[in-house]
C-alpha atoms as a PDB file:
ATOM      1  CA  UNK A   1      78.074  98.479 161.106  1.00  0.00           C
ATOM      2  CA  UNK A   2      81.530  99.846 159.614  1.00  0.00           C
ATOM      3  CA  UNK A   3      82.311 103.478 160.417  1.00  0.00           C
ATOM      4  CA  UNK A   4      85.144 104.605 158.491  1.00  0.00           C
ATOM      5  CA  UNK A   5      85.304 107.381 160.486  1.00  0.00           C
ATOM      6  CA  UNK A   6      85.357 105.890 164.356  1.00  0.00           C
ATOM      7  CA  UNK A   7      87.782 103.084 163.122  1.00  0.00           C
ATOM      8  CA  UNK A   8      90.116 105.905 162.621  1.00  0.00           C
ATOM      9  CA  UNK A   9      89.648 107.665 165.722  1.00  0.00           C
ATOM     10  CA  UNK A  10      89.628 104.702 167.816  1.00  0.00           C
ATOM     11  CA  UNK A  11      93.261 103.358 166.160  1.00  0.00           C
ATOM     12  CA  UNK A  12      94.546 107.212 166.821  1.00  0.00           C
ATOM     13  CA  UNK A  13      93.906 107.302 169.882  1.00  0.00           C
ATOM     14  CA  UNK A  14      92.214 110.541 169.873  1.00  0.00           C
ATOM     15  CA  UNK A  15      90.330 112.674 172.472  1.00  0.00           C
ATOM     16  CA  UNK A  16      86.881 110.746 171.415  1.00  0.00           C
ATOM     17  CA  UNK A  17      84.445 113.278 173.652  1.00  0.00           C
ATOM     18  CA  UNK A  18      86.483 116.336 171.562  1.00  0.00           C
ATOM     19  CA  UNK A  19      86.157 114.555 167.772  1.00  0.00           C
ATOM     20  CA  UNK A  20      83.002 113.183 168.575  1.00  0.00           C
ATOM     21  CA  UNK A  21      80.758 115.563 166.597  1.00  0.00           C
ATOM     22  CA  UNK A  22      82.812 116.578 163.740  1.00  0.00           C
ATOM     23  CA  UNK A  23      85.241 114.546 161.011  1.00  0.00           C
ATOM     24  CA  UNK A  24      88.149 115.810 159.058  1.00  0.00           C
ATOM     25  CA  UNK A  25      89.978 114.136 155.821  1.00  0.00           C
ATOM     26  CA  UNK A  26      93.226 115.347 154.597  1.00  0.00           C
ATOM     27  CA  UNK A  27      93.980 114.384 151.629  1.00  0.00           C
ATOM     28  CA  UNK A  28      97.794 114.114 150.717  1.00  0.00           C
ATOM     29  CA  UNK A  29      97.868 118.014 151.958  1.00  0.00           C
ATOM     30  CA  UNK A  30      95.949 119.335 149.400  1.00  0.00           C
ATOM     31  CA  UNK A  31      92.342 119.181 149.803  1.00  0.00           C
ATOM     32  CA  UNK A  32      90.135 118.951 153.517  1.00  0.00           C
ATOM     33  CA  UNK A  33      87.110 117.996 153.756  1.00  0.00           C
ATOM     34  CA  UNK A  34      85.013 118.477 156.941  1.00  0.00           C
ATOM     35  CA  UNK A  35      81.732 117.301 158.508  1.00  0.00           C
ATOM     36  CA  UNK A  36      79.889 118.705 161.304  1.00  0.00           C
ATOM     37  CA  UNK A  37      81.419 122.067 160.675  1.00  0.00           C
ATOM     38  CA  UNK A  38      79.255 124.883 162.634  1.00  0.00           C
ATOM     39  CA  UNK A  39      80.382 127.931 160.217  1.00  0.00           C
ATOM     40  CA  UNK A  40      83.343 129.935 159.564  1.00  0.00           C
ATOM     41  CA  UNK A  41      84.917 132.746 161.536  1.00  0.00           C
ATOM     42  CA  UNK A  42      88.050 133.276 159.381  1.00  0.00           C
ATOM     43  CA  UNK A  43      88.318 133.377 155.267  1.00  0.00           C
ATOM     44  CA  UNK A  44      91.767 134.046 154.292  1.00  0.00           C
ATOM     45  CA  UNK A  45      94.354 132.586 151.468  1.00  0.00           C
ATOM     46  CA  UNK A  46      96.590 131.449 154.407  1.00  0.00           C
ATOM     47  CA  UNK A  47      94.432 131.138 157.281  1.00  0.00           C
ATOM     48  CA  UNK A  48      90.893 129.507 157.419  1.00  0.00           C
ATOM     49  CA  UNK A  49      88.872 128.819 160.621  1.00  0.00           C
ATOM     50  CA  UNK A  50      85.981 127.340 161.701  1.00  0.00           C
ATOM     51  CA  UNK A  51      83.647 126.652 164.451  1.00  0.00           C
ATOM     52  CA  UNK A  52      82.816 122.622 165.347  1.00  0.00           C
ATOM     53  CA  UNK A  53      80.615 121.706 168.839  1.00  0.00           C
ATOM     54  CA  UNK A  54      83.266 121.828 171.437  1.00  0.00           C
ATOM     55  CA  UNK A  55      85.636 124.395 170.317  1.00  0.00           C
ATOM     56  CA  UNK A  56      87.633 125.824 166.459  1.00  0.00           C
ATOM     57  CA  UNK A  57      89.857 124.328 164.152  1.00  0.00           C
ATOM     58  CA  UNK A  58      92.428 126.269 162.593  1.00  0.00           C
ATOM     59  CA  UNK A  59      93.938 125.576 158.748  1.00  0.00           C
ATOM     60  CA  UNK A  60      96.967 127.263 157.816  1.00  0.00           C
ATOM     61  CA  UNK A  61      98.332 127.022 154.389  1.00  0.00           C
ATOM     62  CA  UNK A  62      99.100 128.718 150.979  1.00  0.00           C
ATOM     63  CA  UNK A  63      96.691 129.294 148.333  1.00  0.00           C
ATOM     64  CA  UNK A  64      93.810 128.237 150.159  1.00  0.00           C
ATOM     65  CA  UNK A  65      90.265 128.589 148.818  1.00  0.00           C
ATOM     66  CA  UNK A  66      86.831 127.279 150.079  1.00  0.00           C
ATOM     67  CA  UNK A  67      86.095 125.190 147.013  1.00  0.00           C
ATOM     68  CA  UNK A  68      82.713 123.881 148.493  1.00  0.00           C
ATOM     69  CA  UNK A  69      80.487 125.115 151.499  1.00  0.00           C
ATOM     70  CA  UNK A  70      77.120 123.136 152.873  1.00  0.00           C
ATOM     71  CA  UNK A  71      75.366 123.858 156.072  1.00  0.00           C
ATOM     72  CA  UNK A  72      77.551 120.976 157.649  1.00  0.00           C
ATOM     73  CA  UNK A  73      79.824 119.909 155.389  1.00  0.00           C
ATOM     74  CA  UNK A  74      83.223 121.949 153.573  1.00  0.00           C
ATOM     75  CA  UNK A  75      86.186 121.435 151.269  1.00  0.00           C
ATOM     76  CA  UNK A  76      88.989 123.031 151.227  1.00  0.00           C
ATOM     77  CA  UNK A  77      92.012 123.445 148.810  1.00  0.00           C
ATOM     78  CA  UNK A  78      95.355 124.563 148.571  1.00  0.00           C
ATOM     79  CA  UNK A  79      98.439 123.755 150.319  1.00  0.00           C
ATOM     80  CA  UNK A  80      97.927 122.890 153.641  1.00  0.00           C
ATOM     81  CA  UNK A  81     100.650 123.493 156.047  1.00  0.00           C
ATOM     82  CA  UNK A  82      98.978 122.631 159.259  1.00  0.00           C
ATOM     83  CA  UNK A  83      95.678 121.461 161.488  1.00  0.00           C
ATOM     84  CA  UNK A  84      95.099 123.206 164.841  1.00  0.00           C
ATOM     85  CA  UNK A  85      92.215 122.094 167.123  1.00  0.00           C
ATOM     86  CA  UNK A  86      91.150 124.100 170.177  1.00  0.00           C
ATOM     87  CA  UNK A  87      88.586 123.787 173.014  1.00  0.00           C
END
């Protein structure tokens, strides 16, 4: 079966064992959305960070708002400058 979401990791190249339990989509900049998401540590207009399995993503933008929170699942929106992920 067709997983958007391994297709992409496998063709980036990414660190599979790090990505394994969580998915991001960026959409053109402007809106993230995020699976697997294990809550939020920062809430800021410029900053926002959250807690996945194996370590914390960091978003840093302008403008940014949490436009939709689930127990596993966000969106995000605003202008985002950059991605950071840390184990």
């Amino acid at each position: 079966m067709f997983n958007f979401f391994d297709e992409i990791k496998k063709r980036a190249y990414v660190n599979e064992e790090f990505f394994s339990d969580f998915n991001i989509v960026n959409m053109s900049g402007k809106l993230v959305y995020i699976e697997g998401h294990q809550g939020l540590t920062v809430l800021s207009p410029q900053n926002i960070v959250f807690k996945v399995k194996k370590g914390r993503v960091v978003v840093e933008g302008e403008n940014m708002i949490l436009a939709e929170l689930t127990e596993n699942t966000m969106l995000l929106q605003g202008k985002i400058i950059k991605m950071e992920f840390f184990q």
